[in-house]
N, C-alpha and C. Protein backbone atom coordinates (compact mmCIF):
# COMPACT_ATOMS: atom_id res chain seq x y z
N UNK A 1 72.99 -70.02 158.86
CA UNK A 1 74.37 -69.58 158.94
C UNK A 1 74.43 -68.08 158.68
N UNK A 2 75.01 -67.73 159.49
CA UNK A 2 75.53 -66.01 159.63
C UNK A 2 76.43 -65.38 158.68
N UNK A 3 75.90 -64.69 157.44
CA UNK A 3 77.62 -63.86 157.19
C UNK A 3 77.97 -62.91 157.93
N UNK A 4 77.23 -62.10 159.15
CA UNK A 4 77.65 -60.96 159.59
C UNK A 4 79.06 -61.33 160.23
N UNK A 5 79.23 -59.81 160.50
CA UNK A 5 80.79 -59.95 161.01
C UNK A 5 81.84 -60.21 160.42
N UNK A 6 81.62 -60.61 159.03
CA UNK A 6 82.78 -61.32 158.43
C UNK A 6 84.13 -59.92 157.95
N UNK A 7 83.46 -58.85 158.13
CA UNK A 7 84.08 -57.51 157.53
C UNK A 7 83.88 -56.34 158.44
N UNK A 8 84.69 -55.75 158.71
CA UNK A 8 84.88 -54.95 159.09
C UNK A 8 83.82 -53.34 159.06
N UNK A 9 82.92 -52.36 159.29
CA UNK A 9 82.45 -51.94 158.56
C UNK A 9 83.16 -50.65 158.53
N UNK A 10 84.44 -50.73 159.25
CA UNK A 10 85.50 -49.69 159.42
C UNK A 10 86.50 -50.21 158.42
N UNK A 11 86.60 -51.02 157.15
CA UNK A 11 87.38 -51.43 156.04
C UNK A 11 86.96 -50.55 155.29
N UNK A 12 88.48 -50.11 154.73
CA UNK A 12 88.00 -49.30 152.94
C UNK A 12 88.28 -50.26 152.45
N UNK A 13 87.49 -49.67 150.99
CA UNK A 13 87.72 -50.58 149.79
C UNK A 13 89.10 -50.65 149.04
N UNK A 14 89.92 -49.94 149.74
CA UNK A 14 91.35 -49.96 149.22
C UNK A 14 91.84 -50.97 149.88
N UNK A 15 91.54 -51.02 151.08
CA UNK A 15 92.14 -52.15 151.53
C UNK A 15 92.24 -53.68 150.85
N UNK A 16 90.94 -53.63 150.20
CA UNK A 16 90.47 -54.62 149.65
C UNK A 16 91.35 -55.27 147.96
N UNK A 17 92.47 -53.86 147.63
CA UNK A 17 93.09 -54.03 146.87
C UNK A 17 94.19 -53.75 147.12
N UNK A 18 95.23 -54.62 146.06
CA UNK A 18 96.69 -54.52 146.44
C UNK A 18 97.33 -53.22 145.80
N UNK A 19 98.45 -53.41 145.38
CA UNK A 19 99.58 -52.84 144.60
C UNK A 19 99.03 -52.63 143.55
N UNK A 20 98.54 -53.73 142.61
CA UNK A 20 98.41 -54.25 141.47
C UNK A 20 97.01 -53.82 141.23
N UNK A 21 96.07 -53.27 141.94
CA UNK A 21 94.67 -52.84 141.56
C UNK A 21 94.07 -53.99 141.06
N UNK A 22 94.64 -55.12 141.85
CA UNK A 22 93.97 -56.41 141.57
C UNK A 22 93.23 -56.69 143.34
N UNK A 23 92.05 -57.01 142.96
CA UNK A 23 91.34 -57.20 144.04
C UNK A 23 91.89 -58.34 145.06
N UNK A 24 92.09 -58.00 146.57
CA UNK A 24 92.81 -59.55 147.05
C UNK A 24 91.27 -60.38 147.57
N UNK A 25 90.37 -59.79 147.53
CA UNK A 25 89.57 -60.15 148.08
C UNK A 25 87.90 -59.01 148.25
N UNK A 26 87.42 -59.71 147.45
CA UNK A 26 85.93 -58.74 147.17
C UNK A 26 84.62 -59.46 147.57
N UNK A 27 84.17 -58.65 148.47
CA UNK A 27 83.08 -59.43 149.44
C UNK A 27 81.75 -59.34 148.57
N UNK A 28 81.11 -60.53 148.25
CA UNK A 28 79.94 -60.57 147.39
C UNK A 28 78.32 -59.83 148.32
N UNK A 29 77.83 -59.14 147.49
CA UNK A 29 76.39 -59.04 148.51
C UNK A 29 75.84 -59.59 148.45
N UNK A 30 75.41 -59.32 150.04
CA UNK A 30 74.36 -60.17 150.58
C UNK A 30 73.24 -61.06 150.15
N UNK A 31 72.77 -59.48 149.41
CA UNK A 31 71.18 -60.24 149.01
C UNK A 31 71.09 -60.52 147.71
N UNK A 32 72.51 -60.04 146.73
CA UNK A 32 71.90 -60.73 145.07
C UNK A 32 73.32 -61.47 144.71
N UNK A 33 74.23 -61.98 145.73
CA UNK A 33 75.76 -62.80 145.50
C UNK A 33 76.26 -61.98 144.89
N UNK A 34 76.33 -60.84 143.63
CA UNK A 34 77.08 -60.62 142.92
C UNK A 34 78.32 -59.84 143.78
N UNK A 35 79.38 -59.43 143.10
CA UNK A 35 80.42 -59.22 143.79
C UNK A 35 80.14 -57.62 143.74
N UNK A 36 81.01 -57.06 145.30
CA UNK A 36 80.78 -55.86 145.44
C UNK A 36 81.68 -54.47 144.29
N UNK A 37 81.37 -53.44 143.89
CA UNK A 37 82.10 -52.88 143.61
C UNK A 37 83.22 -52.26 144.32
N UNK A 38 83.32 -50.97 143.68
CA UNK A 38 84.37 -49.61 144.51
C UNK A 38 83.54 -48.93 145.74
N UNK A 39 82.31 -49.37 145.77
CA UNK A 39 81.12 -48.74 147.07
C UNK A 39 81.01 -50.11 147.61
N UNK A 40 80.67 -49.81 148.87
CA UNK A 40 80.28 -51.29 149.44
C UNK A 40 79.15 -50.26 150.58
N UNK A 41 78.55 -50.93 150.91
CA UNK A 41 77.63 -50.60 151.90
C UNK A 41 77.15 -51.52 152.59
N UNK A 42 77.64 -51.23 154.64
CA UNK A 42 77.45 -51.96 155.13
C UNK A 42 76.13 -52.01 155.99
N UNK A 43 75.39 -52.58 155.60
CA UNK A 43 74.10 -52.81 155.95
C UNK A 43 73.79 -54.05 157.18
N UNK A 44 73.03 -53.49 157.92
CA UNK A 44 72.41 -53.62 159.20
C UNK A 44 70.99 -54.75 158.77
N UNK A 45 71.23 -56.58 158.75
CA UNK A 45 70.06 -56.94 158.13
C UNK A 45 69.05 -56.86 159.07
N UNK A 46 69.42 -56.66 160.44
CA UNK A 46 68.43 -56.38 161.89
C UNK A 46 68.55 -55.00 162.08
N UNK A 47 67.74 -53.96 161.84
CA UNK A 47 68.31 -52.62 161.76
C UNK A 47 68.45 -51.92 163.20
N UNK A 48 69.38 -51.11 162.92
CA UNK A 48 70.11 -50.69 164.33
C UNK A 48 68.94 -50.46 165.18
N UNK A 49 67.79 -49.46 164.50
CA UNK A 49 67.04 -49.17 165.42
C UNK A 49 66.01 -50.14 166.57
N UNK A 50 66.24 -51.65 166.05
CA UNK A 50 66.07 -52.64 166.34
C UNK A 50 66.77 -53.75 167.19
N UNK A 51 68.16 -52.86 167.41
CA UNK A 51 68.58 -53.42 168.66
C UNK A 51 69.90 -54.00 167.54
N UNK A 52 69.85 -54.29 166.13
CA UNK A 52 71.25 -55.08 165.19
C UNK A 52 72.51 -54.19 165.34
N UNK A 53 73.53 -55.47 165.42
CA UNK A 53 75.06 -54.47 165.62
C UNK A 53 75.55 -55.35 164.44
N UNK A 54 75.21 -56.51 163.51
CA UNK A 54 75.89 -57.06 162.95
C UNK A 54 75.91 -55.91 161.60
N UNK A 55 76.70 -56.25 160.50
CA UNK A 55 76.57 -55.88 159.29
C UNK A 55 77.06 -56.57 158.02
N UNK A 56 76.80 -56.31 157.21
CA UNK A 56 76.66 -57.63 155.86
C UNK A 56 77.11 -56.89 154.56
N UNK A 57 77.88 -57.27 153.72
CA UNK A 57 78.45 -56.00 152.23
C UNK A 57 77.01 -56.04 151.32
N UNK A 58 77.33 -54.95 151.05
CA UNK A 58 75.83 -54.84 149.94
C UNK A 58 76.13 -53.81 148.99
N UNK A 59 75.24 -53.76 147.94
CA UNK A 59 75.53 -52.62 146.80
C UNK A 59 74.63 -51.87 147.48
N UNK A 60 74.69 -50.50 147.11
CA UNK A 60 73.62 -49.67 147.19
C UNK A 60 72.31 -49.69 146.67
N UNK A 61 72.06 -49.87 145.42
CA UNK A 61 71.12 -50.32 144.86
C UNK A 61 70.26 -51.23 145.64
N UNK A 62 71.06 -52.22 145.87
CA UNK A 62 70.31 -53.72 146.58
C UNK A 62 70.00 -53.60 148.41
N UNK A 63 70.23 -52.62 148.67
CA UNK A 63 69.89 -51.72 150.23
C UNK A 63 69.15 -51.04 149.74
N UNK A 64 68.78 -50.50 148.83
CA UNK A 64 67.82 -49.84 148.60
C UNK A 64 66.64 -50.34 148.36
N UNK A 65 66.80 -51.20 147.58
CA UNK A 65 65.81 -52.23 147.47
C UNK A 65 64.78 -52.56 148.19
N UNK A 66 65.92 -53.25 149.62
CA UNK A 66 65.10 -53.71 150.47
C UNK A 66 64.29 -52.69 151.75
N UNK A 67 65.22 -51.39 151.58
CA UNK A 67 64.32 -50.52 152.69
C UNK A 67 62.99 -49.93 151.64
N UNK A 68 63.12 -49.96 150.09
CA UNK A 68 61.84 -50.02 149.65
C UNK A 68 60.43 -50.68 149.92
N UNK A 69 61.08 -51.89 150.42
CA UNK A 69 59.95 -53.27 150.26
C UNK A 69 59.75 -53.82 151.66
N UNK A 70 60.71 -53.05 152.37
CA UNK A 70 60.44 -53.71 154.01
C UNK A 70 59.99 -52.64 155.16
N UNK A 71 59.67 -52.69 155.91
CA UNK A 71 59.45 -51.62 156.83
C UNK A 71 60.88 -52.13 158.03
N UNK A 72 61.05 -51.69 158.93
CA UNK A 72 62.18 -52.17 159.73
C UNK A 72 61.49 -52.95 160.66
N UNK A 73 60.30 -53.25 160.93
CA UNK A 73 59.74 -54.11 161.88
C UNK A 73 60.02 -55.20 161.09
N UNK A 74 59.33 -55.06 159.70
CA UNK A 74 59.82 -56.47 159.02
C UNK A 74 60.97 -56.98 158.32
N UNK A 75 61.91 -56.27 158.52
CA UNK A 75 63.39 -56.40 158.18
C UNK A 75 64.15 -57.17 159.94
N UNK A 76 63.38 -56.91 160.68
CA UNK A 76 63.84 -57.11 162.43
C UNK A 76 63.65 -58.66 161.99
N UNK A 77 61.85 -58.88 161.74
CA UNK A 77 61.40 -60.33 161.78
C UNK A 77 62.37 -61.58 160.80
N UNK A 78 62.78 -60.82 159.24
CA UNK A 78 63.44 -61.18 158.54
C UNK A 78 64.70 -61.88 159.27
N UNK A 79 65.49 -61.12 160.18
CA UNK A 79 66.83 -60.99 160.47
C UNK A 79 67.65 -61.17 159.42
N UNK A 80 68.79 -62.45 159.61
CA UNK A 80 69.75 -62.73 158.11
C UNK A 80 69.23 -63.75 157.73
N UNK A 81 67.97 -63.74 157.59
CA UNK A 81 67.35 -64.81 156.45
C UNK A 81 67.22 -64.23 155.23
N UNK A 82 67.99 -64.49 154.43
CA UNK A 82 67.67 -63.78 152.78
C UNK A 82 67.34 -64.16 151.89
N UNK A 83 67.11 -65.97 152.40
CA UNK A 83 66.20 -66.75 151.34
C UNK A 83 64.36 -66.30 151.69
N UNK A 84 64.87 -65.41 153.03
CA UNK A 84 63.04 -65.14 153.09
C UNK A 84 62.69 -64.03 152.09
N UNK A 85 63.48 -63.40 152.53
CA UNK A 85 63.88 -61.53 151.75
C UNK A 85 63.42 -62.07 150.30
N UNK A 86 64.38 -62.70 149.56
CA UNK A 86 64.19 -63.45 148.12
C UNK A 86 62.85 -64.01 147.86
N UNK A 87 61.82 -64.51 148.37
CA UNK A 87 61.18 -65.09 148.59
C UNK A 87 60.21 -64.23 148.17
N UNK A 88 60.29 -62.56 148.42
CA UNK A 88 59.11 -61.36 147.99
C UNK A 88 59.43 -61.58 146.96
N UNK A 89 58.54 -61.40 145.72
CA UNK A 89 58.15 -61.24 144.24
C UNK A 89 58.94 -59.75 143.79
N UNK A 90 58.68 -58.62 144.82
CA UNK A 90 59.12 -57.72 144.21
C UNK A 90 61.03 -57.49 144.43
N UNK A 91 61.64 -58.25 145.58
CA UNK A 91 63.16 -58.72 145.90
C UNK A 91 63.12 -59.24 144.73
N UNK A 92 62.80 -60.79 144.44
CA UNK A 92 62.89 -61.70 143.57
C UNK A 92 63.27 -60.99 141.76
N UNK A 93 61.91 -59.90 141.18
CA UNK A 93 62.26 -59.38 140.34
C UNK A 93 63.59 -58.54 140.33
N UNK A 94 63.67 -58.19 141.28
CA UNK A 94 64.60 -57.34 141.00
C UNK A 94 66.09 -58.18 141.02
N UNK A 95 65.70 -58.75 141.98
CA UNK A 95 67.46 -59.45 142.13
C UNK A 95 67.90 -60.49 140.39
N UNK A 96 67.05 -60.87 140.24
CA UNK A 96 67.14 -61.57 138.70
C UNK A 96 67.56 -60.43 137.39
N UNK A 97 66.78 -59.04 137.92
CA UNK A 97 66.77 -58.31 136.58
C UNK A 97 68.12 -57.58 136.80
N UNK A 98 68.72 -57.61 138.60
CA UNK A 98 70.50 -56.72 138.55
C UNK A 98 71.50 -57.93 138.19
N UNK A 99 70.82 -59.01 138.16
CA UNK A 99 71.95 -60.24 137.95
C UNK A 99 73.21 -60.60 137.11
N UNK A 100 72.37 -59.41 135.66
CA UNK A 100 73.73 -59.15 135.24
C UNK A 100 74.25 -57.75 135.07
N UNK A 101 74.02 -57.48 135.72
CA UNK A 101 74.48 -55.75 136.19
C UNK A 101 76.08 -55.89 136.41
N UNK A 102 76.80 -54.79 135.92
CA UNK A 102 78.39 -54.21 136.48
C UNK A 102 77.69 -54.44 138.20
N UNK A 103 80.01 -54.16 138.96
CA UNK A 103 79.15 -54.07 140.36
C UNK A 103 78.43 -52.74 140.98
N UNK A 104 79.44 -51.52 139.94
CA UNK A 104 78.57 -50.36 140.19
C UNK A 104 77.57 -50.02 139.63
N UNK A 105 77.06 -50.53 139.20
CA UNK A 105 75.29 -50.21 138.60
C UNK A 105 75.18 -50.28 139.58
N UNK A 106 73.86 -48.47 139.29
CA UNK A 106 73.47 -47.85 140.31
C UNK A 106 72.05 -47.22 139.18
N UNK A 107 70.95 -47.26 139.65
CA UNK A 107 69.56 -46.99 139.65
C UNK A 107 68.90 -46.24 140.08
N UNK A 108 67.74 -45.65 139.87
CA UNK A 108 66.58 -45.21 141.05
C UNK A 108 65.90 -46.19 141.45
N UNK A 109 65.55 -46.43 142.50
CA UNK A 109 64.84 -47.81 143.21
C UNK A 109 63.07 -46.39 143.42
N UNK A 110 62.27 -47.08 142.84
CA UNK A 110 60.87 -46.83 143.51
C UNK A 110 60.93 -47.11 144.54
N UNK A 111 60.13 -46.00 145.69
CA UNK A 111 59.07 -46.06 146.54
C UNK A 111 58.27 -47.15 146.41
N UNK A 112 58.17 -48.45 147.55
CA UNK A 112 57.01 -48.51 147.49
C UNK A 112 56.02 -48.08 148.11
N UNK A 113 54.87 -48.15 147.63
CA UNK A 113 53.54 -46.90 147.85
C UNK A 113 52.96 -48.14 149.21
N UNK A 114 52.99 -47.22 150.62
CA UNK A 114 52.65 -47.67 151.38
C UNK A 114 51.38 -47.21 152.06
């Protein structure tokens, strides 16, 4: 099952709130569920240069992540499988250790040494 498409990647995040600075609706990311902050980043899980038009909400951090640990050939093969993505040891650590992160926690993500 697909989340792409579900959002706009031409939505602000104001939109996303009312009057009341009460959220009407906050799109969780992709790859670690938690809910998005005041940044959202819409990420390409088939990357553009790969022919992807869909896009998916994500933190920054957790896009970062994955262009750490993937090359885009293997982000293509991946597509929106993110139980595969999860499935790397080094995704896996990390997504457990932002789990209880605010939604704006924000990091330096290592290089990985390729």
């Amino acid at each position: 099952m697909s989340m792409a498409r579900k959002y706009s990647k031409h939505d602000s995040v104001d939109d996303l709130y009312g009057e009341e600075e009460t959220p009407k609706m906050v799109p969780p990311c992709w790859l670690c569920g938690r809910p998005t902050g005041k940044t959202i980043v819409w990420h390409h899980p088939i990357p553009k240069s790969r022919g992807g038009r869909d896009v998916v909400p994500m933190h920054s951090i957790c896009q970062q992540t994955l262009i750490a640990n993937f090359t885009n050939s293997e982000l293509q093969r991946y597509g929106v499988d993110v139980e595969g993505l999860l499935a790397n040891p080094s995704v896996r650590k990390f997504v457990d250790w932002v789990a209880n992160k605010a939604p704006d926690f924000t990091a330096t993500i290592a290089k990985k040494q390729r």
